[in-house]
Every structure is written in structure tokens, then in C-alpha cells.
PDB file of N, CA and C in Angstrom:
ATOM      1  N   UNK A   1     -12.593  13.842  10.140  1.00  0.00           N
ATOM      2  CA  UNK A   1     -12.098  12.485  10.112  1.00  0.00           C
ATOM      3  C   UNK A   1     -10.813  12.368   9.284  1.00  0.00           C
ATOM      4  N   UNK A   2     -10.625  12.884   7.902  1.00  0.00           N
ATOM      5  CA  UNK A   2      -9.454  12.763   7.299  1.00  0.00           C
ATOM      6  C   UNK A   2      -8.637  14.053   7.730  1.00  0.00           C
ATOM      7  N   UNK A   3      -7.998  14.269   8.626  1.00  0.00           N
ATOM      8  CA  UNK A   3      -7.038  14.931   9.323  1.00  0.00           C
ATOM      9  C   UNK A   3      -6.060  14.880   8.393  1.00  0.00           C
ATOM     10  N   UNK A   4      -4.985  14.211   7.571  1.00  0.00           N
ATOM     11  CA  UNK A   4      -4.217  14.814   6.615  1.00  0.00           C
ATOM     12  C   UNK A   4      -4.492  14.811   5.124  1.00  0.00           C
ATOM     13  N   UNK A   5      -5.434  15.119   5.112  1.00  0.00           N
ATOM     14  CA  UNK A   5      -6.087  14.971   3.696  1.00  0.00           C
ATOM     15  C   UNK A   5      -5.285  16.121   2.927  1.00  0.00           C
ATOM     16  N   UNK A   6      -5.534  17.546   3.740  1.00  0.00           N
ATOM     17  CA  UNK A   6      -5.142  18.698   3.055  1.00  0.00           C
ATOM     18  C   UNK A   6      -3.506  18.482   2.990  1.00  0.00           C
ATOM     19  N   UNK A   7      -3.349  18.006   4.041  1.00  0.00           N
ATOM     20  CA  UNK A   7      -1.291  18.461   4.150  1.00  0.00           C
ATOM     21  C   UNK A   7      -1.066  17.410   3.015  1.00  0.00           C
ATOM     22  N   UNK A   8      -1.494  16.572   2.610  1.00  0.00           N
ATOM     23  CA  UNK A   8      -1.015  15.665   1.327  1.00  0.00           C
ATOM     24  C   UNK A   8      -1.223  16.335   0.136  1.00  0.00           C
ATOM     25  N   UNK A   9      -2.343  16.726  -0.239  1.00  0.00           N
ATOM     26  CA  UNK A   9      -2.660  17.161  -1.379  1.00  0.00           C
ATOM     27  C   UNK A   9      -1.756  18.314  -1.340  1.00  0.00           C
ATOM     28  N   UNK A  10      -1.523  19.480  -0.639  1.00  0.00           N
ATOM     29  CA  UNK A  10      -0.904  20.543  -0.631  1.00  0.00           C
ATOM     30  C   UNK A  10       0.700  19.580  -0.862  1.00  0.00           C
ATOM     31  N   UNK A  11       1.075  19.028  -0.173  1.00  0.00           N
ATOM     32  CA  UNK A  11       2.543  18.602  -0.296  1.00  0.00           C
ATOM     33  C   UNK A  11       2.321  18.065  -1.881  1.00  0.00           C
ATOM     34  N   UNK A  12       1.739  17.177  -2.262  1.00  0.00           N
ATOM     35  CA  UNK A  12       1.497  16.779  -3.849  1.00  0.00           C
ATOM     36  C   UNK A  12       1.231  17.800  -4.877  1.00  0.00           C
ATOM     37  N   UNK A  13       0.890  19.082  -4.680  1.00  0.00           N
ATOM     38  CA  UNK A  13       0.289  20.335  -5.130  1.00  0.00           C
ATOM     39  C   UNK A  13      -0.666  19.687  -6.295  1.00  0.00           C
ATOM     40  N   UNK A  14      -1.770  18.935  -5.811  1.00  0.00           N
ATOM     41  CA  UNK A  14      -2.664  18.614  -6.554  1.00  0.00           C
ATOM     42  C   UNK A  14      -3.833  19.199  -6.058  1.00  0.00           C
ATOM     43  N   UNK A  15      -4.850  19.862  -7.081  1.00  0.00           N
ATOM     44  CA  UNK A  15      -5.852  20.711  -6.697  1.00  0.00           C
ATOM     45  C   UNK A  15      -6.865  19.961  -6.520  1.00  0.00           C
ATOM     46  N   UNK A  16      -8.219  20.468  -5.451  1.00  0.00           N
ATOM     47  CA  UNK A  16      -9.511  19.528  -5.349  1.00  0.00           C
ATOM     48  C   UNK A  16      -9.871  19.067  -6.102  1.00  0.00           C
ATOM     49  N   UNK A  17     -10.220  19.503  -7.585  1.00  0.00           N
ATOM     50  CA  UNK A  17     -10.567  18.954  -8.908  1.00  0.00           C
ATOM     51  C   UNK A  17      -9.670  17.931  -9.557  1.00  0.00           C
ATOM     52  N   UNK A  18      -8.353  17.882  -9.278  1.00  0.00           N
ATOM     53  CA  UNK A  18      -7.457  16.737  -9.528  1.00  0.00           C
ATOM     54  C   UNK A  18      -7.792  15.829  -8.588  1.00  0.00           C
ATOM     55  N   UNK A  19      -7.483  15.920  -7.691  1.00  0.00           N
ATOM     56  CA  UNK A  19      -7.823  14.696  -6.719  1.00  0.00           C
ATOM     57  C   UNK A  19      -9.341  14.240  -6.689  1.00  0.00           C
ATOM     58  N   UNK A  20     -10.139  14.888  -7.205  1.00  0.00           N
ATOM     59  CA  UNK A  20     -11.736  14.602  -7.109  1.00  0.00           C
ATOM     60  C   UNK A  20     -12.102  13.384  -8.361  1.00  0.00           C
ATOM     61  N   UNK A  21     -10.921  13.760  -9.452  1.00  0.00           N
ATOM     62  CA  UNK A  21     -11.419  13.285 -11.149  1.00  0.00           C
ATOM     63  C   UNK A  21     -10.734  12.165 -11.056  1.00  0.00           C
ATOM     64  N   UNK A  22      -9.328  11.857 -10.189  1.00  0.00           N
ATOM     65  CA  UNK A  22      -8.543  10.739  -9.668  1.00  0.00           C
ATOM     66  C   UNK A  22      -9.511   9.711  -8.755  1.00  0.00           C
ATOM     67  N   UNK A  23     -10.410  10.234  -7.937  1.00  0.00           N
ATOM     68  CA  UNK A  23     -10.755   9.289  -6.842  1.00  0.00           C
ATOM     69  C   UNK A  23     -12.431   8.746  -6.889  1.00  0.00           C
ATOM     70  N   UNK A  24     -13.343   9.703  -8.864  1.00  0.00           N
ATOM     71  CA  UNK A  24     -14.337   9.542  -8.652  1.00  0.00           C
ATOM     72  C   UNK A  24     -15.460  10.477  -8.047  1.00  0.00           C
ATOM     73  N   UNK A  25     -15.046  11.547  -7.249  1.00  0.00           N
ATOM     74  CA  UNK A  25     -16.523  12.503  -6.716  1.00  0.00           C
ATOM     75  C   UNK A  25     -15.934  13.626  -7.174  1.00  0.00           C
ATOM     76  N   UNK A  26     -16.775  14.550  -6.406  1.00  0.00           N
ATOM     77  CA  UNK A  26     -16.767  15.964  -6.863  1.00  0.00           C
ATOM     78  C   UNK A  26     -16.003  16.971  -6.275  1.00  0.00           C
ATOM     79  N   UNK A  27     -15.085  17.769  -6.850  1.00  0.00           N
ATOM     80  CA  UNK A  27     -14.752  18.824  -5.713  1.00  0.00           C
ATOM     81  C   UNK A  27     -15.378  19.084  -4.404  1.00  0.00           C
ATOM     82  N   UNK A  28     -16.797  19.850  -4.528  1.00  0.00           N
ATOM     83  CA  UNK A  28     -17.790  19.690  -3.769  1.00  0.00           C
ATOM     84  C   UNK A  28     -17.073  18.856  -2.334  1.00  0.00           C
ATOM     85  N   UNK A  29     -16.838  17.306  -2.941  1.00  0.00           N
ATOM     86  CA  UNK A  29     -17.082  16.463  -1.731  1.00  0.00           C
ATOM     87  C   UNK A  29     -15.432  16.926  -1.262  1.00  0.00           C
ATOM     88  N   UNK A  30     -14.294  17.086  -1.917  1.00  0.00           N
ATOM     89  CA  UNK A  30     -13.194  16.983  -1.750  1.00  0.00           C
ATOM     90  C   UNK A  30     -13.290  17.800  -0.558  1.00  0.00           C
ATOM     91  N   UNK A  31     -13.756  19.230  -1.054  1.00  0.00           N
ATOM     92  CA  UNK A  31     -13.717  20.022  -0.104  1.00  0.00           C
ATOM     93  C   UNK A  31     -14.763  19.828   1.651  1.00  0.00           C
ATOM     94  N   UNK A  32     -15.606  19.139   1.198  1.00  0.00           N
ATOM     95  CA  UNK A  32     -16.008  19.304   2.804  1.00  0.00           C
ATOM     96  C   UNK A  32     -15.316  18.002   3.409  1.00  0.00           C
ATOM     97  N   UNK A  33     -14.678  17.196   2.595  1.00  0.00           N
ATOM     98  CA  UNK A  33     -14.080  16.185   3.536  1.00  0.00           C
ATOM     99  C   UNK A  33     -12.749  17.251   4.114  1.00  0.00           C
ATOM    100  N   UNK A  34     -11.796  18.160   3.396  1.00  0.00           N
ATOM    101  CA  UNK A  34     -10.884  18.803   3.862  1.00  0.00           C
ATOM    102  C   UNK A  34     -11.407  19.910   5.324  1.00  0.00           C
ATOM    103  N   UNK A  35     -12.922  20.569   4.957  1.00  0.00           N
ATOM    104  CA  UNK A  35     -12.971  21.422   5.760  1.00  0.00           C
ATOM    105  C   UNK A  35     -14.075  21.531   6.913  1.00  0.00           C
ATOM    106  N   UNK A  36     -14.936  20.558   6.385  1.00  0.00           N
ATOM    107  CA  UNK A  36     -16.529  20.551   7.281  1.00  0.00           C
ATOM    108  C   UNK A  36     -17.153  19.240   7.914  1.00  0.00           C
ATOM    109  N   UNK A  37     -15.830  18.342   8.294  1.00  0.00           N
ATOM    110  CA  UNK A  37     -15.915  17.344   8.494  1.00  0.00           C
ATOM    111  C   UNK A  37     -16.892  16.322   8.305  1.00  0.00           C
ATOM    112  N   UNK A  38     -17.184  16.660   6.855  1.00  0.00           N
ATOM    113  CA  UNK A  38     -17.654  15.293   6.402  1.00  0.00           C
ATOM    114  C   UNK A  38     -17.270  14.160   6.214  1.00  0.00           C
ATOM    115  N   UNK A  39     -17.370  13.240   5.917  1.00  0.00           N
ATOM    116  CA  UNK A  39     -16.776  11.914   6.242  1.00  0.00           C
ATOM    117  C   UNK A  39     -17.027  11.024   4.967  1.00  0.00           C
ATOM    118  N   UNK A  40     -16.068  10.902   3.754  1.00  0.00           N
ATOM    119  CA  UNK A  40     -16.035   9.680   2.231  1.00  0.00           C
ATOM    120  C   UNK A  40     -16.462   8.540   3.809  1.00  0.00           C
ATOM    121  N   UNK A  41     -17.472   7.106   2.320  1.00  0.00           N
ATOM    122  CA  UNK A  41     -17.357   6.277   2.321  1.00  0.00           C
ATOM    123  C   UNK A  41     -15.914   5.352   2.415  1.00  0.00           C
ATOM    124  N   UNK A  42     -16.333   4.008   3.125  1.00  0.00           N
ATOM    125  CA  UNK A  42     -14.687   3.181   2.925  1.00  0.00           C
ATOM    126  C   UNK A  42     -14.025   3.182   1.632  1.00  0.00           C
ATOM    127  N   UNK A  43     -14.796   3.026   0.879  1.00  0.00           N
ATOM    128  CA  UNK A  43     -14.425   2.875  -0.168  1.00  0.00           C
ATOM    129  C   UNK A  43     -13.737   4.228  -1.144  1.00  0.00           C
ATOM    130  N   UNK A  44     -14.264   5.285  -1.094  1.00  0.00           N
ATOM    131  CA  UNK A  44     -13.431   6.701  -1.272  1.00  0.00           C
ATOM    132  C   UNK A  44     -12.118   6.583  -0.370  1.00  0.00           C
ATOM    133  N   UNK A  45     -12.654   6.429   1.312  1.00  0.00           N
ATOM    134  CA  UNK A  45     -11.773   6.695   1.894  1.00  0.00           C
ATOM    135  C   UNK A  45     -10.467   5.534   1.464  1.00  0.00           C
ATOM    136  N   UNK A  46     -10.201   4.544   1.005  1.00  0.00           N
ATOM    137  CA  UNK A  46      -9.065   3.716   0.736  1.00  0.00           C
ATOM    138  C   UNK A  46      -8.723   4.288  -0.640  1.00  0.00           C
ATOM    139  N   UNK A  47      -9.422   5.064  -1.747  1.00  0.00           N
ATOM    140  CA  UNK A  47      -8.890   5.369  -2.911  1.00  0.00           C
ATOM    141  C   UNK A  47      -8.576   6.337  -2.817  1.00  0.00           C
ATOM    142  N   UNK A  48      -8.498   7.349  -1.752  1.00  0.00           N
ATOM    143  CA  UNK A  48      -7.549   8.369  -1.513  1.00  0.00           C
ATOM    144  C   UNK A  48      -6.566   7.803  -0.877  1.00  0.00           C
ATOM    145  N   UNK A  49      -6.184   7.085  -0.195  1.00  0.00           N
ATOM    146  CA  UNK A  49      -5.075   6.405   0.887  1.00  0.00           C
ATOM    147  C   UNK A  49      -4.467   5.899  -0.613  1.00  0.00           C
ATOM    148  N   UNK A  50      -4.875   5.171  -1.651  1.00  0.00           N
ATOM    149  CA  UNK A  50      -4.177   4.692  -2.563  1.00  0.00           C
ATOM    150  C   UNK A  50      -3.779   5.719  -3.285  1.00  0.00           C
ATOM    151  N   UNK A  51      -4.339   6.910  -3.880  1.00  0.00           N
ATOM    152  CA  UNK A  51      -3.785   7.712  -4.725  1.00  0.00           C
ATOM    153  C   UNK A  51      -2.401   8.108  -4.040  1.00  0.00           C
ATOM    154  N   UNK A  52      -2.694   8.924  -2.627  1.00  0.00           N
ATOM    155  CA  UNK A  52      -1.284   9.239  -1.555  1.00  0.00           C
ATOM    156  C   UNK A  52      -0.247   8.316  -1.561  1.00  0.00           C
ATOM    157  N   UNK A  53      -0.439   6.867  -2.059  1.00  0.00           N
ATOM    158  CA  UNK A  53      -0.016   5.670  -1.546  1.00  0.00           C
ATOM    159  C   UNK A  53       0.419   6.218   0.066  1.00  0.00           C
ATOM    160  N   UNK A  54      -0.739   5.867   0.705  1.00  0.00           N
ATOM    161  CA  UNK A  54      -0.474   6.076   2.347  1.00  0.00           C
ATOM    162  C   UNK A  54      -1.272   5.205   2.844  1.00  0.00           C
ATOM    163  N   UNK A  55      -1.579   5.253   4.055  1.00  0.00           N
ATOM    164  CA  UNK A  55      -1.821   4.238   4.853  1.00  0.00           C
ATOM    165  C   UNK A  55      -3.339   4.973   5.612  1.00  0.00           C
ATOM    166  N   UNK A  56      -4.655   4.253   5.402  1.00  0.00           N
ATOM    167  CA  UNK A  56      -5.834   4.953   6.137  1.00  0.00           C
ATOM    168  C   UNK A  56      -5.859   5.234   7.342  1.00  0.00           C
ATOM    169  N   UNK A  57      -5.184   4.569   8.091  1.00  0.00           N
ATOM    170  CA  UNK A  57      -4.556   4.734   9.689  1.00  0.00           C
ATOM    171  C   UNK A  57      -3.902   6.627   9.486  1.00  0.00           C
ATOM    172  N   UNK A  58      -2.942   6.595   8.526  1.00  0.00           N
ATOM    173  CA  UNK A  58      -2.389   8.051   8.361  1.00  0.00           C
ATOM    174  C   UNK A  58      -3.251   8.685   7.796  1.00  0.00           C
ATOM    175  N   UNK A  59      -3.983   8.656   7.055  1.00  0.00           N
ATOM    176  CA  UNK A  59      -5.041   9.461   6.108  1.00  0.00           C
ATOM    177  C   UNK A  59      -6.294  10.153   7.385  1.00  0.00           C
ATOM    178  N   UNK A  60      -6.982   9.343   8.376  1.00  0.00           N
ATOM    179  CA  UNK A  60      -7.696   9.824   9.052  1.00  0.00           C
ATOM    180  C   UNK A  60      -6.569  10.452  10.477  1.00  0.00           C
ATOM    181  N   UNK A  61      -5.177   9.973  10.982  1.00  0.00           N
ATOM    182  CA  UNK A  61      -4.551  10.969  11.600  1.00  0.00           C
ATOM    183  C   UNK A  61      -4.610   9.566  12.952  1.00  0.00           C
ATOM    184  N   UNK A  62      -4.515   8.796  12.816  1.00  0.00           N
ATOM    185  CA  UNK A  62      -4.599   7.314  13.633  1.00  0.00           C
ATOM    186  C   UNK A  62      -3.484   7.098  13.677  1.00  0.00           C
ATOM    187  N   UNK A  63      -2.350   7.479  13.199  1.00  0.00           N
ATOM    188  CA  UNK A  63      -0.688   7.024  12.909  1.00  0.00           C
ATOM    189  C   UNK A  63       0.273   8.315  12.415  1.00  0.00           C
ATOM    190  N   UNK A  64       0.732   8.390  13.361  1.00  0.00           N
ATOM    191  CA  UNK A  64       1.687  10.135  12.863  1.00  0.00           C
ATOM    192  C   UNK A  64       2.639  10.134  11.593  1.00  0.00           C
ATOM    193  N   UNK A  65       2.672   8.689  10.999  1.00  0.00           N
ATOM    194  CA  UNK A  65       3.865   8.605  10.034  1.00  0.00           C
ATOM    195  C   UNK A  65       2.933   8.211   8.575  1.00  0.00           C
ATOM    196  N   UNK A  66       3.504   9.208   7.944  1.00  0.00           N
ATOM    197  CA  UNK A  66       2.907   8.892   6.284  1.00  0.00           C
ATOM    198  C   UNK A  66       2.615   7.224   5.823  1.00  0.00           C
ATOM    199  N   UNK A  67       3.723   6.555   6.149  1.00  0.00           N
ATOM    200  CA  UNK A  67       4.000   5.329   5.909  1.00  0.00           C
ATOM    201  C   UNK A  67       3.791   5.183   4.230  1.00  0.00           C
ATOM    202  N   UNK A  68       4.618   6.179   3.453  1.00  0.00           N
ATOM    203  CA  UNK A  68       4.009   5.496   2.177  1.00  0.00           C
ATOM    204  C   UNK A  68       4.634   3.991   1.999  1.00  0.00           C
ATOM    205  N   UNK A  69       3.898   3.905   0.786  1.00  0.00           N
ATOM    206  CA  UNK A  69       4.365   2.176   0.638  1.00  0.00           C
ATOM    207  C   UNK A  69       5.764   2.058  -0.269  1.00  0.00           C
ATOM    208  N   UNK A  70       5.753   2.958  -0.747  1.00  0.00           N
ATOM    209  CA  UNK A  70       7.049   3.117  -1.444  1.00  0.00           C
ATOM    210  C   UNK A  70       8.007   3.881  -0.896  1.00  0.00           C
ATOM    211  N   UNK A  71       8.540   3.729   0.465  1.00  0.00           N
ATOM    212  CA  UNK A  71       9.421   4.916   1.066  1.00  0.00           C
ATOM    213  C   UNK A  71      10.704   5.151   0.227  1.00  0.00           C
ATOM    214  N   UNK A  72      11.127   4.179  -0.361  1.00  0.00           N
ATOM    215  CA  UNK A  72      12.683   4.493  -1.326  1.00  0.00           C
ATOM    216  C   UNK A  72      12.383   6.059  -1.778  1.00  0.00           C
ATOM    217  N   UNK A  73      11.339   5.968  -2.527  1.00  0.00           N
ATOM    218  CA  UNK A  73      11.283   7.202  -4.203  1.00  0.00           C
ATOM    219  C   UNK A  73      11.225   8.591  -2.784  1.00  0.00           C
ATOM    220  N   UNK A  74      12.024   9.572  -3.588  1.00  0.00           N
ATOM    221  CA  UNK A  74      12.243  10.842  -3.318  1.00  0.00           C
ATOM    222  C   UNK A  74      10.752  11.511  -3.262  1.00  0.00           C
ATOM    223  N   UNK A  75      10.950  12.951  -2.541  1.00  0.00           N
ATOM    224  CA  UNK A  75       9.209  13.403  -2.765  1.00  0.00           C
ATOM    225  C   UNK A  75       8.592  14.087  -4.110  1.00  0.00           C
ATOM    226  N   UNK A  76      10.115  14.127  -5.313  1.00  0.00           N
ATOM    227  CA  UNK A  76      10.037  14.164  -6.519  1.00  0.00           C
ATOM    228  C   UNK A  76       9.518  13.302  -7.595  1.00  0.00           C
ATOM    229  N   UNK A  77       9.308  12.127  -7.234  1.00  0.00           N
ATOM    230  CA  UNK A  77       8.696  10.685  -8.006  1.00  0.00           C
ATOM    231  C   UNK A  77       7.730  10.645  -7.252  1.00  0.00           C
ATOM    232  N   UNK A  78       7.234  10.781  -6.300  1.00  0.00           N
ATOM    233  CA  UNK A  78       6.024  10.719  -4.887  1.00  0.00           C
ATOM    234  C   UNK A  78       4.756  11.641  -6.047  1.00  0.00           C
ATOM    235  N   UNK A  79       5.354  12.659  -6.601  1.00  0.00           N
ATOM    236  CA  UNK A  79       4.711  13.624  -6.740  1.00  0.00           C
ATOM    237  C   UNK A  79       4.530  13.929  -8.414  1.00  0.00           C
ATOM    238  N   UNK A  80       5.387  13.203  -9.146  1.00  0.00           N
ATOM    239  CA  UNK A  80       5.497  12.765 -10.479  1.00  0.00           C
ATOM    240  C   UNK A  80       4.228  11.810 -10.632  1.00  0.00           C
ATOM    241  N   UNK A  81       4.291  10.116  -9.742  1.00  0.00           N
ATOM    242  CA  UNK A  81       3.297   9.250  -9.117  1.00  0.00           C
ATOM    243  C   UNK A  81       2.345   9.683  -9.476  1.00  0.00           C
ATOM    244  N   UNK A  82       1.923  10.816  -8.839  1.00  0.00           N
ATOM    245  CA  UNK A  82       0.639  11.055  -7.844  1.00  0.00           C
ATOM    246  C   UNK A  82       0.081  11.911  -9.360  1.00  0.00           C
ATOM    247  N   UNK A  83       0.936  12.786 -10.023  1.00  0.00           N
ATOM    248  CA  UNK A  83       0.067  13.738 -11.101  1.00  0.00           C
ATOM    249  C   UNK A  83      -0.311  12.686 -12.305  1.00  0.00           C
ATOM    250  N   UNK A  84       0.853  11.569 -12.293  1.00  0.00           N
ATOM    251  CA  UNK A  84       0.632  10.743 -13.561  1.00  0.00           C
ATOM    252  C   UNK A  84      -0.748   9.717 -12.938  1.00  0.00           C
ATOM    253  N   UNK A  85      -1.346   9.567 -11.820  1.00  0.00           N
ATOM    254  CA  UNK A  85      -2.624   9.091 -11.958  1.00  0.00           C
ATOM    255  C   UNK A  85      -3.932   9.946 -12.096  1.00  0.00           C
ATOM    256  N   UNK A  86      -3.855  11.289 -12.547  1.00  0.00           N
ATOM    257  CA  UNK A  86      -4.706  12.249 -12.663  1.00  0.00           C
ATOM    258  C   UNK A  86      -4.728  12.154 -14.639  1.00  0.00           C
ATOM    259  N   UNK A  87      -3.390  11.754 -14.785  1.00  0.00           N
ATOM    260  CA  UNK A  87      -3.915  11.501 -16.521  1.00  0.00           C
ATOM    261  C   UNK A  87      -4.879  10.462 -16.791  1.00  0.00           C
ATOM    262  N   UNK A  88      -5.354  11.280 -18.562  1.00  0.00           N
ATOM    263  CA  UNK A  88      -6.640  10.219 -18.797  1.00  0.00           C
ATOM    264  C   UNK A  88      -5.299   9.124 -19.222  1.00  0.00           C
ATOM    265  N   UNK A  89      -6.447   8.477 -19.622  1.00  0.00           N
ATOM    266  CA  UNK A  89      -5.801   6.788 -20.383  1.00  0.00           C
ATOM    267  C   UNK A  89      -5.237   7.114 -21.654  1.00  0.00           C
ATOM    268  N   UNK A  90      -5.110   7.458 -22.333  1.00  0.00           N
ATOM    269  CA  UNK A  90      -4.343   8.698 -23.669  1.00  0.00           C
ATOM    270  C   UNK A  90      -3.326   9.197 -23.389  1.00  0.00           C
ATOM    271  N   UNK A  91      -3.402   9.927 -22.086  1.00  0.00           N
ATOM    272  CA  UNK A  91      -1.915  10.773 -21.680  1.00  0.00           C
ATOM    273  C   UNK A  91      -1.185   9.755 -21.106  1.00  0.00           C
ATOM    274  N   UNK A  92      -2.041   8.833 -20.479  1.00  0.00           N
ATOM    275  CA  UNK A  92      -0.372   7.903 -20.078  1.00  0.00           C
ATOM    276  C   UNK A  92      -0.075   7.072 -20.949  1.00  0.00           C
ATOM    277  N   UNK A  93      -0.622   6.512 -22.294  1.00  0.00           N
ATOM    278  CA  UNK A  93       0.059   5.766 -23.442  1.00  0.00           C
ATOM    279  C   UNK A  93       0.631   6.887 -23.730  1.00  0.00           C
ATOM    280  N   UNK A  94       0.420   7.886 -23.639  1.00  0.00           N
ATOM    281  CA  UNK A  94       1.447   8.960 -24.354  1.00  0.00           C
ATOM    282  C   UNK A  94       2.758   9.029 -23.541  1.00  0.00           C
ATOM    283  N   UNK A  95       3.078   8.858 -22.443  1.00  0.00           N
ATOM    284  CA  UNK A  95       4.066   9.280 -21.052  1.00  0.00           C
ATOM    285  C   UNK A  95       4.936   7.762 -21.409  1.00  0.00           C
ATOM    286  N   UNK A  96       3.896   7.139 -21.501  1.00  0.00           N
ATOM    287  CA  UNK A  96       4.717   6.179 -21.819  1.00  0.00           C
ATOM    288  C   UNK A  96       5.408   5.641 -22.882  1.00  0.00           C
ATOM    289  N   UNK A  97       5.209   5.681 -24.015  1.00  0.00           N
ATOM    290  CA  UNK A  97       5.881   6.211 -25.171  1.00  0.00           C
ATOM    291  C   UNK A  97       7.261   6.655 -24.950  1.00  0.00           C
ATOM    292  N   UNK A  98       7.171   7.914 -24.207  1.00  0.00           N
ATOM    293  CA  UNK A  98       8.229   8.788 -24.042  1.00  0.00           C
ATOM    294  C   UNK A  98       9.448   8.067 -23.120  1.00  0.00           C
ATOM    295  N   UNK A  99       8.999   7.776 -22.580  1.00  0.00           N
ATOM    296  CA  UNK A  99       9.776   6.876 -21.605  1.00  0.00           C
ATOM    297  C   UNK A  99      10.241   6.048 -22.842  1.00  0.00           C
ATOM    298  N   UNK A 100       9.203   5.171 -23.020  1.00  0.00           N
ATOM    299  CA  UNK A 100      10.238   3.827 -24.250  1.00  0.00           C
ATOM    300  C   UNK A 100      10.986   4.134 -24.598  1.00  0.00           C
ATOM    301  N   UNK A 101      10.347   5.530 -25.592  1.00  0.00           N
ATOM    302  CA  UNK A 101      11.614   5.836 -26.849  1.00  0.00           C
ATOM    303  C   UNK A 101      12.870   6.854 -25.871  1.00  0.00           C
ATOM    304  N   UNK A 102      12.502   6.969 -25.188  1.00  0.00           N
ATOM    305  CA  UNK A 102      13.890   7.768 -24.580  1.00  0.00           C
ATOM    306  C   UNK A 102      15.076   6.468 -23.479  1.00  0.00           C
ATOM    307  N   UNK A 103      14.375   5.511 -23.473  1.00  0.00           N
ATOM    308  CA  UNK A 103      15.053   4.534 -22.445  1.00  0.00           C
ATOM    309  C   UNK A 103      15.812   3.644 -23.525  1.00  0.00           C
ATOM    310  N   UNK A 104      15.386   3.647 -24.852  1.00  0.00           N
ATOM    311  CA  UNK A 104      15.680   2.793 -26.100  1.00  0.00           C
ATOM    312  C   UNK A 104      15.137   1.615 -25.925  1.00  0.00           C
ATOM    313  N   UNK A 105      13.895   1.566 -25.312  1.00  0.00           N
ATOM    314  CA  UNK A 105      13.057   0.097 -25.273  1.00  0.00           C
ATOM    315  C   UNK A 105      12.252   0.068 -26.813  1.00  0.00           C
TER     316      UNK A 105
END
């Protein structure tokens, strides 16, 4: 059912265990949704479409175009995005910090 599950994560180079600790289940599940066609709940299935910021139409392979929602950002911020929602709540007051004090906010 999720037909680009893998080509995202591979394009994001985020591993099953990243994307598993991002979306709530287990490697385990990551992987048989990638390989043994098991099938997430709606509710998994839209919090992976949100982590990708993509579209569930593209996520199960219903629409040939990524459609992220943010098409401006390069696949360098796509992918910056995507690792900075795998931090805990610590690392991104920390990321963010860095940003302040380097932007002079």
C-alpha cells in the first residue's frame, strides 16, 4: 500500500528507527510497511505523509508527484526538515538557540 515509503526515506537518508521514533511505532512496523505489505493505520499513515510533508495520495502511489507542501525549499532544507523532527525536545531548544544566537535575535 505505501508504494513510496522507501524512495522517501532513502531520498531523506533517514533510517527505519528514525522514522519509527518520529511517527510513534516500531522499526518492526516500518519495515513490513516498506516490504511485506502491511498496511499503518490512517492515522500512522497521515503522520508519515506529514513527516515527508507529502501528500497520502503520493505516499500510497495514487499521484506520481511528491507534491510536498513546501515546494520552494531545496532537497537540502527538505532533508535538514525532516532530521530536525527526529530530535528530542532538548535538541531542538538546543538548534534553536543556535540559530538565535547566530541570526543576532
Amino acid at each position: 500500500m505505501i508504494k513510496n515509503l522507501k524512495k522517501l526515506r532513502t531520498e531523506f537518508k533517514i533510517s527505519q528507527q528514525q522514522l519509527a521514533n518520529a511517527i510513534g511505532v516500531s522499526q518492526q512496523s516500518v519495515n513490513k510497511y516498506e516490504n511485506q505489505d502491511v498496511e499503518p493505520d490512517i492515522a500512522v499513515l497521515i503522520k508519515i505523509a506529514d513527516y515527508f510533508s507529502v501528500s497520502v495520495d503520493y505516499l500510497i502511489g495514487r499521484i506520481s508527484s511528491p507534491d510536498f507542501a513546501v515546494s520552494s525549499l531545496s532537497k537540502d532544507e527538505k532533508l535538514i526538515i525532516s532530521k530536525y523532527k527526529t530530535l528530542t525536545k532538548k535538541e531542538k531548544e538546543i538548534i534553536k538557540l543556535i540559530i538565535d544566537n547566530h541570526m543576532g535575535d
